[in-house]
C-alpha atoms as a PDB file:
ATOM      1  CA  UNK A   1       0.000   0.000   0.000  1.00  0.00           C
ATOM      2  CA  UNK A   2       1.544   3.294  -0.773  1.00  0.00           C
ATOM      3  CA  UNK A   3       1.765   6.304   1.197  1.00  0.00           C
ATOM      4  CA  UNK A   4      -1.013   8.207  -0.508  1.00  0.00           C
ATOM      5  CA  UNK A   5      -3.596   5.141  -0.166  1.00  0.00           C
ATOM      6  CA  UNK A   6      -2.845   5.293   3.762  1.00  0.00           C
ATOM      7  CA  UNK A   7      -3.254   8.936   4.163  1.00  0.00           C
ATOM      8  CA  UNK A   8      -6.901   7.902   3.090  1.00  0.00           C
ATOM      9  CA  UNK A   9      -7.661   6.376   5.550  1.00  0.00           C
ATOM     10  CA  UNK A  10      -5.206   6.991   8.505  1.00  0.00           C
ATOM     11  CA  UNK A  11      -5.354  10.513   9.921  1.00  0.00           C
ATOM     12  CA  UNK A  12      -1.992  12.169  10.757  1.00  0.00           C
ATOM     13  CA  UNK A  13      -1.141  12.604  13.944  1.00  0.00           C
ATOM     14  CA  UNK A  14      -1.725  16.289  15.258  1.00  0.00           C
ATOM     15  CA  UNK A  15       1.161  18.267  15.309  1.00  0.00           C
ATOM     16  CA  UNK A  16       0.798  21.430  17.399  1.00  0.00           C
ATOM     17  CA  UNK A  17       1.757  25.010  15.706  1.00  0.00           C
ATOM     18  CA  UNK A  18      -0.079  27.444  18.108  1.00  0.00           C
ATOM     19  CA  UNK A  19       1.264  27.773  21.825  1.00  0.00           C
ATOM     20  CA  UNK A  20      -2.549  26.814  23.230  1.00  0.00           C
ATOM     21  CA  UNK A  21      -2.339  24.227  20.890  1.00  0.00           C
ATOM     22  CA  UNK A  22       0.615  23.306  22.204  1.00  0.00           C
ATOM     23  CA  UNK A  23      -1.175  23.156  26.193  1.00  0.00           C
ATOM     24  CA  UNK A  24      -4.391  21.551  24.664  1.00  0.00           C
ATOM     25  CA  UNK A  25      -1.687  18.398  23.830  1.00  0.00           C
ATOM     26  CA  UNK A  26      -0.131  18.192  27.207  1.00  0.00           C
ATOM     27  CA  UNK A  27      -3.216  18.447  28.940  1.00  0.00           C
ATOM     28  CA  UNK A  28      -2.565  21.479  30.662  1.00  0.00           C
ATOM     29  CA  UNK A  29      -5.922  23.014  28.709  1.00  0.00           C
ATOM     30  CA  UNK A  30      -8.528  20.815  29.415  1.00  0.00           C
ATOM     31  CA  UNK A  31     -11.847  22.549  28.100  1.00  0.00           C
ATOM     32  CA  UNK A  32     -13.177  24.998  25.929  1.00  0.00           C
ATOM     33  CA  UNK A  33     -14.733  26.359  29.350  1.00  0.00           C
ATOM     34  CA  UNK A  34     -11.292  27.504  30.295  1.00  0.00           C
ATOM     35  CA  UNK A  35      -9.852  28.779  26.434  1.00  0.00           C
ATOM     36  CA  UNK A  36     -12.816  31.074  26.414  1.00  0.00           C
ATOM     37  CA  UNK A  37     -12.832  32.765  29.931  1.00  0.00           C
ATOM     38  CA  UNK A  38      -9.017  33.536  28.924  1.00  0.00           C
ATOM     39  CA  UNK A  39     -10.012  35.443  26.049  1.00  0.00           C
ATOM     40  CA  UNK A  40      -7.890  32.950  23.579  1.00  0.00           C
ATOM     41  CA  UNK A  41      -8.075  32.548  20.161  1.00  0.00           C
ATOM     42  CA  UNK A  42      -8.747  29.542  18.326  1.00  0.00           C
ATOM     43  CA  UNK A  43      -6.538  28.893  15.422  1.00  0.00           C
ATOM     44  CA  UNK A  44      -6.505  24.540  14.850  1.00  0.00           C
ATOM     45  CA  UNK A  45      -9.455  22.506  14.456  1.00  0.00           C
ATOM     46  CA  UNK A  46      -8.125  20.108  16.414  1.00  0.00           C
ATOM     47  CA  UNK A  47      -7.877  22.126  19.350  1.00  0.00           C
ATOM     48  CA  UNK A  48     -11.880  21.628  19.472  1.00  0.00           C
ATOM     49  CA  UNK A  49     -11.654  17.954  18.128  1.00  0.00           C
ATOM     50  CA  UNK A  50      -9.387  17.128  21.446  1.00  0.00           C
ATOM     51  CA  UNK A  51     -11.541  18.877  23.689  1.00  0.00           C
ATOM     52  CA  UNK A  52     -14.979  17.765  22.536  1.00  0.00           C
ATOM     53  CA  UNK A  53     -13.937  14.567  20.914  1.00  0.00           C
ATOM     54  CA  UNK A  54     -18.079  13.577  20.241  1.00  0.00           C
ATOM     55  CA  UNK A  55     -18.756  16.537  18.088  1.00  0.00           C
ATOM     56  CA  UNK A  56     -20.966  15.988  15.365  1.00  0.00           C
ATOM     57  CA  UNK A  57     -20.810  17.801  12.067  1.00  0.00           C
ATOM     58  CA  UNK A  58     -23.799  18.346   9.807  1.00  0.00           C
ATOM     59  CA  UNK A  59     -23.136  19.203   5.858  1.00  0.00           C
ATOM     60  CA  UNK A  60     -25.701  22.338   5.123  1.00  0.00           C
ATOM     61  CA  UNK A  61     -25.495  23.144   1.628  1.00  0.00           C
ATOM     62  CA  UNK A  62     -22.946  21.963  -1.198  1.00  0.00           C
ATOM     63  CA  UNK A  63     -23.231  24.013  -4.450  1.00  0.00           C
ATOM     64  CA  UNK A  64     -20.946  25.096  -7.688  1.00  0.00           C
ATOM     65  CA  UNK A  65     -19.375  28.434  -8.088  1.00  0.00           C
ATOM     66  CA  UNK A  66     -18.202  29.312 -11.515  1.00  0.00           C
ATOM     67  CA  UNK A  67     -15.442  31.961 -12.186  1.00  0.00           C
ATOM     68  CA  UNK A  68     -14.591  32.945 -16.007  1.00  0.00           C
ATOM     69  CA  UNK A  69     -10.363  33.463 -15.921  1.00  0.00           C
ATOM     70  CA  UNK A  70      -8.195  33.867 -19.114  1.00  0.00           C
ATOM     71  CA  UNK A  71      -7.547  30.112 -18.798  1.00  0.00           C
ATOM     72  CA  UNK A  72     -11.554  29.597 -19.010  1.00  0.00           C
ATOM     73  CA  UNK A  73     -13.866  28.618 -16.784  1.00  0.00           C
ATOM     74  CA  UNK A  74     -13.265  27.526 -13.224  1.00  0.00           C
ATOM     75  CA  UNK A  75     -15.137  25.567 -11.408  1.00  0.00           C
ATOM     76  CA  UNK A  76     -15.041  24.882  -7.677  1.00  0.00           C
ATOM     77  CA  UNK A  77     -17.103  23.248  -4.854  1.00  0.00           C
ATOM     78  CA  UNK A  78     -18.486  25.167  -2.162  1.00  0.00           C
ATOM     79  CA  UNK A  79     -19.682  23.833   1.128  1.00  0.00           C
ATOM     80  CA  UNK A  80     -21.454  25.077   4.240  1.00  0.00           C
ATOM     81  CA  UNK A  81     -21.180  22.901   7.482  1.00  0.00           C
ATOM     82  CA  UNK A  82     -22.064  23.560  10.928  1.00  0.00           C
ATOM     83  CA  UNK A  83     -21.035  21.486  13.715  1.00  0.00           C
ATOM     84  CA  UNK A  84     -21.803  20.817  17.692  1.00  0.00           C
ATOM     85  CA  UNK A  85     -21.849  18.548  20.283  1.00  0.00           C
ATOM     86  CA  UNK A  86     -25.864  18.964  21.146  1.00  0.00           C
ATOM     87  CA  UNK A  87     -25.209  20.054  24.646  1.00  0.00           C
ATOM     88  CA  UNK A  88     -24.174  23.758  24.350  1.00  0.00           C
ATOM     89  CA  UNK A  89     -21.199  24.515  21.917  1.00  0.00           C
ATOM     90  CA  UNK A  90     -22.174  25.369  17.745  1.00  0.00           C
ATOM     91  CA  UNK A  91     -20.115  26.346  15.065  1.00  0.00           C
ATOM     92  CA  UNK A  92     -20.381  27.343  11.397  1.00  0.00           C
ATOM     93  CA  UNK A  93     -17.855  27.431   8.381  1.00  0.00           C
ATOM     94  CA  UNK A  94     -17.220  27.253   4.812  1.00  0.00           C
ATOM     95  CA  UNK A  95     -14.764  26.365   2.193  1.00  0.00           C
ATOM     96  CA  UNK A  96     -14.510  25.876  -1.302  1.00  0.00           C
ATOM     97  CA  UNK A  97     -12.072  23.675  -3.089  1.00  0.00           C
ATOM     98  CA  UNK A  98     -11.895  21.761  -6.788  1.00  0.00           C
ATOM     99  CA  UNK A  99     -13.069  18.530  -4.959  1.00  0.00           C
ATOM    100  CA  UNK A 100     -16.471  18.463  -2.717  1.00  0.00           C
ATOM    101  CA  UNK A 101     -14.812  16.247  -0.473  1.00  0.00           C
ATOM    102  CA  UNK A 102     -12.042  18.499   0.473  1.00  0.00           C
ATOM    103  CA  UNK A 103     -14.348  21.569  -0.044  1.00  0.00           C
ATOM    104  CA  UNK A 104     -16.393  19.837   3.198  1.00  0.00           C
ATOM    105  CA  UNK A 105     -13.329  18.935   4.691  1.00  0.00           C
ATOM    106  CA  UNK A 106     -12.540  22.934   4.670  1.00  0.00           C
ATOM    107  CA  UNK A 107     -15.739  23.729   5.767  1.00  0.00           C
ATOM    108  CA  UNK A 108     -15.770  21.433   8.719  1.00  0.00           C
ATOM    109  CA  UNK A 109     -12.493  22.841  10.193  1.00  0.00           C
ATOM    110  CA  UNK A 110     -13.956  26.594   9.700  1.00  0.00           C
ATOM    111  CA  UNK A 111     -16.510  25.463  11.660  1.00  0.00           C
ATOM    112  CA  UNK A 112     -14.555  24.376  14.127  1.00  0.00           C
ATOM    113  CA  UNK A 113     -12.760  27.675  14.718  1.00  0.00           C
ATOM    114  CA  UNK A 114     -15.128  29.102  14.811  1.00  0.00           C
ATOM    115  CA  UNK A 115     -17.116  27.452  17.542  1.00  0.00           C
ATOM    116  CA  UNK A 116     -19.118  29.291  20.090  1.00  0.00           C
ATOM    117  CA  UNK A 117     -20.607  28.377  23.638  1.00  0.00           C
ATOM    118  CA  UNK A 118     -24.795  28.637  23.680  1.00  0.00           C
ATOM    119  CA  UNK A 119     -25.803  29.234  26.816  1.00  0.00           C
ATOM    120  CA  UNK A 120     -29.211  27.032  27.220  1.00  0.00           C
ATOM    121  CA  UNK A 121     -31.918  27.508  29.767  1.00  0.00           C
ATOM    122  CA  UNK A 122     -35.542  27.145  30.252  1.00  0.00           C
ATOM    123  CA  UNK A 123     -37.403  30.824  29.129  1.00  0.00           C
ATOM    124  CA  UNK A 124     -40.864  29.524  28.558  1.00  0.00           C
ATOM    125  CA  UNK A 125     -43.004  30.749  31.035  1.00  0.00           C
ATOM    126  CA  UNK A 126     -45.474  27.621  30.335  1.00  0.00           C
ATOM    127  CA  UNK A 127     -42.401  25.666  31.563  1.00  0.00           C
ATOM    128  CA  UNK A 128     -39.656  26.781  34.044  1.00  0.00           C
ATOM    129  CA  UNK A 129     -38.119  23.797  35.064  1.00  0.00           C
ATOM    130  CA  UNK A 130     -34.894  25.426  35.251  1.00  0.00           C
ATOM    131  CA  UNK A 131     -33.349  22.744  32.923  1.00  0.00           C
ATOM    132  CA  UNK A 132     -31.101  23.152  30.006  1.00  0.00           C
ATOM    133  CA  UNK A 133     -33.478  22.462  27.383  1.00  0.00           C
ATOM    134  CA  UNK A 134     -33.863  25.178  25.560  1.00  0.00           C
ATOM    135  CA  UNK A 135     -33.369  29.348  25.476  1.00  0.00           C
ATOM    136  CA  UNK A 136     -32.856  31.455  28.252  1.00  0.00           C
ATOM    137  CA  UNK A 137     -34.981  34.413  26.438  1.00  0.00           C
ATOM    138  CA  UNK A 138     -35.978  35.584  23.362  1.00  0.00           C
ATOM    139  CA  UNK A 139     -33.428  35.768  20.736  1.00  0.00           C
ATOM    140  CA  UNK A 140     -32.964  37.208  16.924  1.00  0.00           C
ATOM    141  CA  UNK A 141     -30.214  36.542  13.954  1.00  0.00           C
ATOM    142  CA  UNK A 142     -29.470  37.835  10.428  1.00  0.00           C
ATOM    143  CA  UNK A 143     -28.044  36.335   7.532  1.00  0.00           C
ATOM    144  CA  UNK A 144     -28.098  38.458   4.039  1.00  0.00           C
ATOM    145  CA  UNK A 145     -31.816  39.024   3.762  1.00  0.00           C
ATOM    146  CA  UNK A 146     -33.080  36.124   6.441  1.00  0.00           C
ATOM    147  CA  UNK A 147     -34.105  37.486   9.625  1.00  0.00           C
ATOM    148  CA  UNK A 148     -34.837  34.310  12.422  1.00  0.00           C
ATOM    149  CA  UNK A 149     -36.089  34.740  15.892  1.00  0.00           C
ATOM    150  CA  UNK A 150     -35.883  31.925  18.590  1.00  0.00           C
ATOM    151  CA  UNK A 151     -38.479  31.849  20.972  1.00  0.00           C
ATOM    152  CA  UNK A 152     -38.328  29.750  24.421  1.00  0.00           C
ATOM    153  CA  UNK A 153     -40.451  26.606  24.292  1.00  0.00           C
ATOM    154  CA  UNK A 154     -42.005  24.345  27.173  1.00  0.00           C
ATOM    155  CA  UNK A 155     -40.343  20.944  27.556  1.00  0.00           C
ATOM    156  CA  UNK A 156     -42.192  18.326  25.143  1.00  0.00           C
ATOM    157  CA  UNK A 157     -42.324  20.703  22.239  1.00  0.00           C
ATOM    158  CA  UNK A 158     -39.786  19.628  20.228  1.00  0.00           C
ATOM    159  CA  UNK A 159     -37.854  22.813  17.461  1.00  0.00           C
ATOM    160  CA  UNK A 160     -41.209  23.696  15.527  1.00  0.00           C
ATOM    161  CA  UNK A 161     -38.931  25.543  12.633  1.00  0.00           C
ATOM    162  CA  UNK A 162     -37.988  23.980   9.224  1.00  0.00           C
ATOM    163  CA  UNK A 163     -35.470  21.486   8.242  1.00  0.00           C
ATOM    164  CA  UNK A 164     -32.325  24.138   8.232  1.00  0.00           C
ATOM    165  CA  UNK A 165     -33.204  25.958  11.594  1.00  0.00           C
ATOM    166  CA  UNK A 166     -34.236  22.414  13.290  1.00  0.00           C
ATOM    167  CA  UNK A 167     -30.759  21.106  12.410  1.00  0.00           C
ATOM    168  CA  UNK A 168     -28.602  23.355  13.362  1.00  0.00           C
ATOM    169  CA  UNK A 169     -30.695  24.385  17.016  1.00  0.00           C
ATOM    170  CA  UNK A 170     -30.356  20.475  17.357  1.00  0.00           C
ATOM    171  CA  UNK A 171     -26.321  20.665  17.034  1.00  0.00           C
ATOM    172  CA  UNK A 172     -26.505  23.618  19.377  1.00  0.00           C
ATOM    173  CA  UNK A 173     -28.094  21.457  22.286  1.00  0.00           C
ATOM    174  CA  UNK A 174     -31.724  23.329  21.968  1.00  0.00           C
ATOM    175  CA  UNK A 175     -34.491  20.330  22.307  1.00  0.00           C
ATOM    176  CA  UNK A 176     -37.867  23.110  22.364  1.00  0.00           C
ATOM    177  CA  UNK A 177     -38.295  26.524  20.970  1.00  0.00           C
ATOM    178  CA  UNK A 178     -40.350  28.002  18.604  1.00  0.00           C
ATOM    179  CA  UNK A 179     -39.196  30.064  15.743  1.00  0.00           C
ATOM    180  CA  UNK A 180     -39.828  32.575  12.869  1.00  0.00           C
ATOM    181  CA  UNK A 181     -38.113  33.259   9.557  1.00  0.00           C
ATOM    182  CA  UNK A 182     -38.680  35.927   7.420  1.00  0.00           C
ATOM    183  CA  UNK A 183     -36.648  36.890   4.234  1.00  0.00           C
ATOM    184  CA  UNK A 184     -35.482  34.263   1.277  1.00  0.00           C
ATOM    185  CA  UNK A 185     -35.897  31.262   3.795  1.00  0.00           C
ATOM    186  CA  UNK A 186     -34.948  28.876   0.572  1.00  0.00           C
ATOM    187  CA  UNK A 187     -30.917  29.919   0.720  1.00  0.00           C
ATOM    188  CA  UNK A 188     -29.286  27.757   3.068  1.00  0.00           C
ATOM    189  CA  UNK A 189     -26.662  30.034   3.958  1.00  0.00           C
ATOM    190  CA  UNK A 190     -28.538  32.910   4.914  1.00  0.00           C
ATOM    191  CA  UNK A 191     -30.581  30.713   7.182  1.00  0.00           C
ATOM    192  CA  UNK A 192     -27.781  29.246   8.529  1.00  0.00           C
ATOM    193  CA  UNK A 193     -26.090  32.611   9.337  1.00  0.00           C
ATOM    194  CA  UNK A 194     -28.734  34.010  11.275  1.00  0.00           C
ATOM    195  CA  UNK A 195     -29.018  31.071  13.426  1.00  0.00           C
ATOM    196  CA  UNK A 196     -25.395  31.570  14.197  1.00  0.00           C
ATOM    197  CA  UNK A 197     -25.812  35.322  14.667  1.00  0.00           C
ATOM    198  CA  UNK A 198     -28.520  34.630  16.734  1.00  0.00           C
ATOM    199  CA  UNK A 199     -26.710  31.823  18.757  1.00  0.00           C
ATOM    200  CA  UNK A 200     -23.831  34.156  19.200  1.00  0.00           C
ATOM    201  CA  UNK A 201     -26.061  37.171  20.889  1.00  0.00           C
ATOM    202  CA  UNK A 202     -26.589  34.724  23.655  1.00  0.00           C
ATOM    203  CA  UNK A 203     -22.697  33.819  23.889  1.00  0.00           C
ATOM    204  CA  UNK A 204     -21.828  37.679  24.162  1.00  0.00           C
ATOM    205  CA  UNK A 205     -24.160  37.989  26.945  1.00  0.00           C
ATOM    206  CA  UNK A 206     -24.150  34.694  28.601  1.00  0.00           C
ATOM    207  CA  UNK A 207     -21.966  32.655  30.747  1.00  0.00           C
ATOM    208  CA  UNK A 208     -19.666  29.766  29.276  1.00  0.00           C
ATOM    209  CA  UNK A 209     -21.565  26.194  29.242  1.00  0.00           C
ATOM    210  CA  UNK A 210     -20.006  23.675  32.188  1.00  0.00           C
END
């Protein structure tokens, strides 16, 4: 087997190039908890993939962009993929590349830097069971033209919001809530983007997840 068949399927070993990368590999980082009341800056994927080793990742939207150059056309794959571990941290990138594969593959690790904590909570005043089931208060996001709010929901409910908004809450850790879109609710990316601007209002003004 040569060296290029086992890079398919073995996955290098991580090689730290960031001083908190560095600490995340010794151990003497052990949560995102602790990288984001110091104020530090993400800047490997696998930073995130060490600490939260169950993180799931969710493929959005995978479409073609075409660019004329003097050589002709070019054609490239662009993906959108959000990712989370369901229980409080959410994160959203993209990437483009000739191949979808490694156009998802870029994606994914954008998504990992960019990873935020969601503080959850129980807002509905049907409910208040003080458990982490869904949002603390009322929350809005934009994304191009797509405006989204997230409204506390009772336990039981379930995310009543389409397919897009439903995934990604899910991946965020948010079980009940109910929702509104306005705007061009069809383009995946603007969806997506005000969920994440949304999501993010509530990391700016919340406390870390434990």
């Amino acid at each position: 087997m040569s060296q290029q068949q086992r890079s398919e399927f073995e996955e290098e070993p991580w090689v730290p190039r960031t001083l908190l990368g560095t600490k995340v590999s010794a151990g003497e980082i052990t949560s995102l908890e602790e990288i984001f009341e110091r104020g530090m800056k993400i800047k490997e994927s696998e930073i995130v993939k060490t600490l939260i080793p169950d993180i799931k990742n969710q493929v959005i939207s995978v479409g073609i962009v075409q660019k004329q150059t003097d050589a002709g056309e070019l054609t490239r794959f662009k993906a959108l993929v959000a990712v989370g571990n369901e229980n409080g941290w959410f994160g959203l990138g993209s990437g483009k590349a000739k191949m979808m594969r490694i156009a998802i593959e870029k994606a994914t690790s954008d998504a990992l830097l960019n990873i935020i904590p969601v503080m959850l909570g129980c807002g509905s005043w049907e409910c208040r069971c003080s458990q982490n089931h869904s949002v603390p208060y009322k929350i809005n996001g934009a994304g191009g033209s797509v405006r989204v709010q997230i409204i506390p929901g009772p336990r039981g409910l379930s995310v009543v919001a389409g397919g897009t908004v439903r995934t990604l809450l899910s991946l965020a850790g948010v079980k009940d809530a109910w929702t509104r879109t306005d705007g061009s609710t069809s383009t995946k990316p603007s969806v997506s983007q005000a969920v994440y601007d949304a999501l993010k209002k509530i990391h700016g003004l919340s406390k870390i997840p434990k």
